[in-house]
PDB file of N, CA and C in Angstrom:
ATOM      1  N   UNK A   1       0.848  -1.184   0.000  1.00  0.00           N
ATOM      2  CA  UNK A   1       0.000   0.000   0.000  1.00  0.00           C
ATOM      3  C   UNK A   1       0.885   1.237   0.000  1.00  0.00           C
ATOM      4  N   UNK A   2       0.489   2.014  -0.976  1.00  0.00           N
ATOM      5  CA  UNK A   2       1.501   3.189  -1.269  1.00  0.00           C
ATOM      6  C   UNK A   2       0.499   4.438  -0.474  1.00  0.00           C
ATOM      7  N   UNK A   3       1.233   5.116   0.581  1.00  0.00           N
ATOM      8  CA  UNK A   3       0.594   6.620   1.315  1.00  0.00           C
ATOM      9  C   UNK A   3       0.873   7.789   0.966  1.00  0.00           C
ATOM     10  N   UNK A   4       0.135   8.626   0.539  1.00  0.00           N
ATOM     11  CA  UNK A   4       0.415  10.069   0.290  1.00  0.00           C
ATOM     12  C   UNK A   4      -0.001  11.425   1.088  1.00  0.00           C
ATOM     13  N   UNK A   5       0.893  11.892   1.654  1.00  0.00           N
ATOM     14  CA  UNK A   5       0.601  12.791   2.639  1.00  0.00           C
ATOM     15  C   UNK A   5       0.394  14.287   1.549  1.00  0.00           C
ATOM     16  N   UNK A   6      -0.583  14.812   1.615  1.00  0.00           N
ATOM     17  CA  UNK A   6      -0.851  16.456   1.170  1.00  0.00           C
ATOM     18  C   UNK A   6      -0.413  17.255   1.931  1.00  0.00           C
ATOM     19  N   UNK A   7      -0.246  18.430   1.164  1.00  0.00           N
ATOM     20  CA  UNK A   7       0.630  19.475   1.821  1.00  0.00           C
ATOM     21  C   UNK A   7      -0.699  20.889   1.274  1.00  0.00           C
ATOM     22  N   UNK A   8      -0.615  21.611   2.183  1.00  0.00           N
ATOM     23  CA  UNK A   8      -1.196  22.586   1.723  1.00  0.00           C
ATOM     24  C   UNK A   8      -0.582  23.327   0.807  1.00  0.00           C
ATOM     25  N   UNK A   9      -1.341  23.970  -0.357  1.00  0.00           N
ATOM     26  CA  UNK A   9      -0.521  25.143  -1.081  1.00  0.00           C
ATOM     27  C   UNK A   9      -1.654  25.990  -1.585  1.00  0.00           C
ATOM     28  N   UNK A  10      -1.700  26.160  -2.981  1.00  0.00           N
ATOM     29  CA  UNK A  10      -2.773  26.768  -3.835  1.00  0.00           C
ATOM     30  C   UNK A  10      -3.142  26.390  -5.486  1.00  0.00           C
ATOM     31  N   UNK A  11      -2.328  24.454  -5.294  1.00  0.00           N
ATOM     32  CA  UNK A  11      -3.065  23.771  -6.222  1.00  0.00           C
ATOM     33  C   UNK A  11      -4.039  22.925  -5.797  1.00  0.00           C
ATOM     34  N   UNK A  12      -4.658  22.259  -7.016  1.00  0.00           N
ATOM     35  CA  UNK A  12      -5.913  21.632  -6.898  1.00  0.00           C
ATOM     36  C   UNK A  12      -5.365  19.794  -7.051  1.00  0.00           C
ATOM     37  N   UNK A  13      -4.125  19.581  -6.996  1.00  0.00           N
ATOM     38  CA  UNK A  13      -3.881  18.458  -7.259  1.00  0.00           C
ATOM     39  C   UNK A  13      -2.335  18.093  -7.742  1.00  0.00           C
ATOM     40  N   UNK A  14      -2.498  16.987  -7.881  1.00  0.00           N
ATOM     41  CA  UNK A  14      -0.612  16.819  -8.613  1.00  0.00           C
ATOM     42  C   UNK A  14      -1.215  16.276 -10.120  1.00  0.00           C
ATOM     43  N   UNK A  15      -0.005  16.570 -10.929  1.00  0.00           N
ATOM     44  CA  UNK A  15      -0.509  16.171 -12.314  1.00  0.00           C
ATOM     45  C   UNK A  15      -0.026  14.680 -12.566  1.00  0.00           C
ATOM     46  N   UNK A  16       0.983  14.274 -11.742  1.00  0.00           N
ATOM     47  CA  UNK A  16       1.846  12.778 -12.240  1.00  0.00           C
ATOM     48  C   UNK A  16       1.429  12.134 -10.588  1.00  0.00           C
ATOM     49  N   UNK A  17       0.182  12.195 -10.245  1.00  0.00           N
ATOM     50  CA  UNK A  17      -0.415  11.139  -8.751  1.00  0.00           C
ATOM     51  C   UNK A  17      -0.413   9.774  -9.143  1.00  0.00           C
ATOM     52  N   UNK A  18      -0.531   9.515 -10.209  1.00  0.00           N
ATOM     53  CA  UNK A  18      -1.285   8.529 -10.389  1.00  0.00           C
ATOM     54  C   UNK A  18      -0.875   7.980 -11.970  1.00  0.00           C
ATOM     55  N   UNK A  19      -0.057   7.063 -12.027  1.00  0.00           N
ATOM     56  CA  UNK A  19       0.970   6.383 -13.022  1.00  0.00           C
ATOM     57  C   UNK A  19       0.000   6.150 -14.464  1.00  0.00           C
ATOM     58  N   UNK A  20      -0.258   6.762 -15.346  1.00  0.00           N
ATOM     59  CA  UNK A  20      -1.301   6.034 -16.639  1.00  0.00           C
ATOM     60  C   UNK A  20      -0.889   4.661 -16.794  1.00  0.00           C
ATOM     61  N   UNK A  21       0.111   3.978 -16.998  1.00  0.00           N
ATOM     62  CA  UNK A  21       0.955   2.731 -16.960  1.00  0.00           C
ATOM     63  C   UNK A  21       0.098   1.764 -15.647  1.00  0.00           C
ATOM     64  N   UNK A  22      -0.043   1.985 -14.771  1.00  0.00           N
ATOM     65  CA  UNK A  22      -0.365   1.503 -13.824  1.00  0.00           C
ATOM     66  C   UNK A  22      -2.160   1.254 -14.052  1.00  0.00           C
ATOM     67  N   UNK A  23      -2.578   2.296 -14.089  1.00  0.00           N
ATOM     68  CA  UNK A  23      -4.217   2.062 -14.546  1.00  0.00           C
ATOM     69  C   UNK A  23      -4.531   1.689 -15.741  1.00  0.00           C
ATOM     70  N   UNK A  24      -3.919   1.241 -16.647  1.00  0.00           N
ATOM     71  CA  UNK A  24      -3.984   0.676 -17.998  1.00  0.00           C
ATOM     72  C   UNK A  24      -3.817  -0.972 -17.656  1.00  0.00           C
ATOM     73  N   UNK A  25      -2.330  -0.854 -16.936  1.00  0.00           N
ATOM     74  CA  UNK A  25      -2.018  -2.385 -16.495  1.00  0.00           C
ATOM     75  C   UNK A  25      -3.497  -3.473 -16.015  1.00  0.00           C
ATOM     76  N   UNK A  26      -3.664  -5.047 -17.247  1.00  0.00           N
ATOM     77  CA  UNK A  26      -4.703  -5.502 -16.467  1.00  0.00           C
ATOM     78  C   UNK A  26      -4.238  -6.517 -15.326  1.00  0.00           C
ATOM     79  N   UNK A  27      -2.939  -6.427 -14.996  1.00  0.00           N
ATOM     80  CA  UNK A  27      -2.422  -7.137 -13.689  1.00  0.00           C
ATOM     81  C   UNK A  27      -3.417  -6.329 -12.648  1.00  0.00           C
ATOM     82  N   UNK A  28      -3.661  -5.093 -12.647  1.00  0.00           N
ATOM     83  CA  UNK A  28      -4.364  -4.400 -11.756  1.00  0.00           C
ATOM     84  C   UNK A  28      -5.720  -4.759 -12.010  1.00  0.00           C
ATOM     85  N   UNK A  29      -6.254  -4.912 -12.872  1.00  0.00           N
ATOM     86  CA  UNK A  29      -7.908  -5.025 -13.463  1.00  0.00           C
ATOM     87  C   UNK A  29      -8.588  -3.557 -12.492  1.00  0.00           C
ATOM     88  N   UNK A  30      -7.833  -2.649 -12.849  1.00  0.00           N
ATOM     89  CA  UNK A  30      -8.593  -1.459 -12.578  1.00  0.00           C
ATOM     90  C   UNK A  30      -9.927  -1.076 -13.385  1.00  0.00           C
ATOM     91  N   UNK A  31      -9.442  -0.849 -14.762  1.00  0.00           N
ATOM     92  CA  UNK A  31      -9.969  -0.725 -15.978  1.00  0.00           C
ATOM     93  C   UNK A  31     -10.653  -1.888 -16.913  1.00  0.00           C
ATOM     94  N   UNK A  32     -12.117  -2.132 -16.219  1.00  0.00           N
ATOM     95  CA  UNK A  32     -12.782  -3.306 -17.165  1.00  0.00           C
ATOM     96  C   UNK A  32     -14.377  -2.694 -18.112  1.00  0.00           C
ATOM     97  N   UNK A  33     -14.517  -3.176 -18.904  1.00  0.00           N
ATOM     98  CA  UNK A  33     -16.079  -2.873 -19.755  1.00  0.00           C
ATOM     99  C   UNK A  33     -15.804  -0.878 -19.176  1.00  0.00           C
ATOM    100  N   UNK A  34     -14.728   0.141 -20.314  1.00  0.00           N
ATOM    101  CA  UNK A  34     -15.128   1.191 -19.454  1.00  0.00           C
ATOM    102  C   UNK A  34     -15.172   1.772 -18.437  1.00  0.00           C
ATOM    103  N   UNK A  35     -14.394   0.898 -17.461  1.00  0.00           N
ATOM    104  CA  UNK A  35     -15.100   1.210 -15.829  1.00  0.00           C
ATOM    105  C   UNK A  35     -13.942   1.657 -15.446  1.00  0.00           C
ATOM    106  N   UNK A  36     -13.813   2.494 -14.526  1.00  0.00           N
ATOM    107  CA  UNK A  36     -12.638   2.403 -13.280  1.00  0.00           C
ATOM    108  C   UNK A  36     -12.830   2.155 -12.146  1.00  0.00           C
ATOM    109  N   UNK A  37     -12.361   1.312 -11.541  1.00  0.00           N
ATOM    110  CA  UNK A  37     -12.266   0.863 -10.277  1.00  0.00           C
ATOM    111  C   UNK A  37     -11.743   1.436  -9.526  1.00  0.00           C
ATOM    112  N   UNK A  38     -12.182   1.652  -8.354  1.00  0.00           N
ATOM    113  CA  UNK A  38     -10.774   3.393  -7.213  1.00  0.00           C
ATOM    114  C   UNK A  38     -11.238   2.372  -6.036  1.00  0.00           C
ATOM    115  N   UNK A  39     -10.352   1.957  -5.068  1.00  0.00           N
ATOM    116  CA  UNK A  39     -10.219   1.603  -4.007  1.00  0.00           C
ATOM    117  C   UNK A  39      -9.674   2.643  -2.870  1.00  0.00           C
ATOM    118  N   UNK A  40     -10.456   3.263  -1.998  1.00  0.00           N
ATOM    119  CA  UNK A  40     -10.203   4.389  -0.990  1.00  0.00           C
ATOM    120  C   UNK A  40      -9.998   3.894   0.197  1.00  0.00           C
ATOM    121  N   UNK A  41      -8.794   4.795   0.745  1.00  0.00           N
ATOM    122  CA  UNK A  41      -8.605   4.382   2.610  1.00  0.00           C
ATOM    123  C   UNK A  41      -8.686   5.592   2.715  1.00  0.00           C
ATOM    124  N   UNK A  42      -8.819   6.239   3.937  1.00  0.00           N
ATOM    125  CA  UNK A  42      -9.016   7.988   4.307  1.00  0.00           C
ATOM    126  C   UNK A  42      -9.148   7.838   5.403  1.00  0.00           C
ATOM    127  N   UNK A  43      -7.862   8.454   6.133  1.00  0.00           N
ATOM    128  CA  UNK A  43      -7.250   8.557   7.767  1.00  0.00           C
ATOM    129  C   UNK A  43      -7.794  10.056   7.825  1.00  0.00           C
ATOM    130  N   UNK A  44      -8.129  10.351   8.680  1.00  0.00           N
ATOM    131  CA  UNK A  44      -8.673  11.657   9.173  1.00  0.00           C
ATOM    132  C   UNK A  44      -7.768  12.492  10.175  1.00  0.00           C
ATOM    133  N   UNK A  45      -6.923  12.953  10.238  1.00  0.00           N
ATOM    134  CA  UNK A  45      -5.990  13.783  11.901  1.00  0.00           C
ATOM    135  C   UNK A  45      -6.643  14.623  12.245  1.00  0.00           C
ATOM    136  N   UNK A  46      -7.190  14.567  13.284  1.00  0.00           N
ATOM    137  CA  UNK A  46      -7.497  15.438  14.402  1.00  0.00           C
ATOM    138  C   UNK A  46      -6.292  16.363  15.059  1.00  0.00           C
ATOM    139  N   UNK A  47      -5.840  16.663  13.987  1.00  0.00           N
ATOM    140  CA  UNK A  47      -4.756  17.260  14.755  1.00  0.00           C
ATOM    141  C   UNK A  47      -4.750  18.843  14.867  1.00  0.00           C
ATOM    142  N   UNK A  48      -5.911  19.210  14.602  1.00  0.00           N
ATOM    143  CA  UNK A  48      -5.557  20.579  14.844  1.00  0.00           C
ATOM    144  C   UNK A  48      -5.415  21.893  13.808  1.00  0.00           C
ATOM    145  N   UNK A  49      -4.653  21.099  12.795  1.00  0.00           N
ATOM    146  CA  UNK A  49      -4.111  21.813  11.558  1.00  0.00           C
ATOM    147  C   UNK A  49      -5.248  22.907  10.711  1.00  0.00           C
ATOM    148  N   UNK A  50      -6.279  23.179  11.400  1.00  0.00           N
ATOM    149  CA  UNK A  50      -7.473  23.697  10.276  1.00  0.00           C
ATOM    150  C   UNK A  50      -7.883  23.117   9.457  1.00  0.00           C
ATOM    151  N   UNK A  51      -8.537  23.795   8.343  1.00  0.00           N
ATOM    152  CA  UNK A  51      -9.421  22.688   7.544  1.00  0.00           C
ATOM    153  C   UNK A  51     -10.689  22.190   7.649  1.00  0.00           C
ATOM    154  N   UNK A  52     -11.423  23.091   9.092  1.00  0.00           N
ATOM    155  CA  UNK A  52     -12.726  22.984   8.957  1.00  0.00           C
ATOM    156  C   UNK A  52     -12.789  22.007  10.416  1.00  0.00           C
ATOM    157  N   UNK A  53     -14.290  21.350  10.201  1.00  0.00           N
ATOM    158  CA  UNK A  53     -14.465  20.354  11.165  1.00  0.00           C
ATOM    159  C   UNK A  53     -14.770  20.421  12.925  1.00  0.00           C
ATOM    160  N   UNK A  54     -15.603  20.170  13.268  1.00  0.00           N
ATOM    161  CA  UNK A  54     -16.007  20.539  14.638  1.00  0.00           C
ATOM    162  C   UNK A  54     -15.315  19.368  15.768  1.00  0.00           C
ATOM    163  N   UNK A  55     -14.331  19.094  15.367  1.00  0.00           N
ATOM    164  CA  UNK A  55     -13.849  17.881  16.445  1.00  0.00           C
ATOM    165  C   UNK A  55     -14.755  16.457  16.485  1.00  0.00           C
ATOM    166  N   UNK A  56     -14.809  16.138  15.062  1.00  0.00           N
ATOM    167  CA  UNK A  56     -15.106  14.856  14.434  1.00  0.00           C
ATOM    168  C   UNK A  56     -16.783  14.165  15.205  1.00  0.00           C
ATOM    169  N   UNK A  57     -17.286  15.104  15.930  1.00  0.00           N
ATOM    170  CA  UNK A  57     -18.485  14.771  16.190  1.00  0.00           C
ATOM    171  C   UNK A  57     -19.479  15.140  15.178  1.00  0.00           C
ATOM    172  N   UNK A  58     -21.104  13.880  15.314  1.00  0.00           N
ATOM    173  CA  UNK A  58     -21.816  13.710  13.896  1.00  0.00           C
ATOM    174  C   UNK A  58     -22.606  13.792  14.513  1.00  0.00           C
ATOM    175  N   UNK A  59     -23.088  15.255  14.218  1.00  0.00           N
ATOM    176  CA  UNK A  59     -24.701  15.638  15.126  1.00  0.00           C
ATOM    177  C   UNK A  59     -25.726  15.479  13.419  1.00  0.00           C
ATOM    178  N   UNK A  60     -27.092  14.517  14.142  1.00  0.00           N
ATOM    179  CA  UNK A  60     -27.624  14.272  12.710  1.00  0.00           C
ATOM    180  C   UNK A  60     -28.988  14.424  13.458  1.00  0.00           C
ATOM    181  N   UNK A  61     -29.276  15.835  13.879  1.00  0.00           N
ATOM    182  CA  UNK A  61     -30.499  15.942  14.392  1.00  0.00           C
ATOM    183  C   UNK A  61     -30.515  17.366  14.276  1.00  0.00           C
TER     184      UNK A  61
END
């Protein structure tokens, strides 16, 4: 599993994230009938840094 830590700046992204070679590859079977397949993990830090967020509580009332 490959991790990528973001950095704040005032782009919207990296242009070379994500290998074309790699999502073409069907060793991966990312790419079937059209489709792409995206598999997501998403760690959240509470650390403080800004960025919004009320201290990870889910008021749904």
């Amino acid at each position: 599993t490959n991790f990528h830590t973001f950095s704040s700046g005032n782009d919207w992204g990296y242009s070379e994230f994500l290998d074309g070679n790699y999502l073409n590859s069907r060793r991966n079977d990312l790419i079937t009938d059209d489709r792409l397949r995206v598999y997501v993990g998403v760690v959240v830090d509470g650390g403080g840094g800004g960025g919004g967020g009320g201290g990870g509580k889910i008021d749904d009332g």
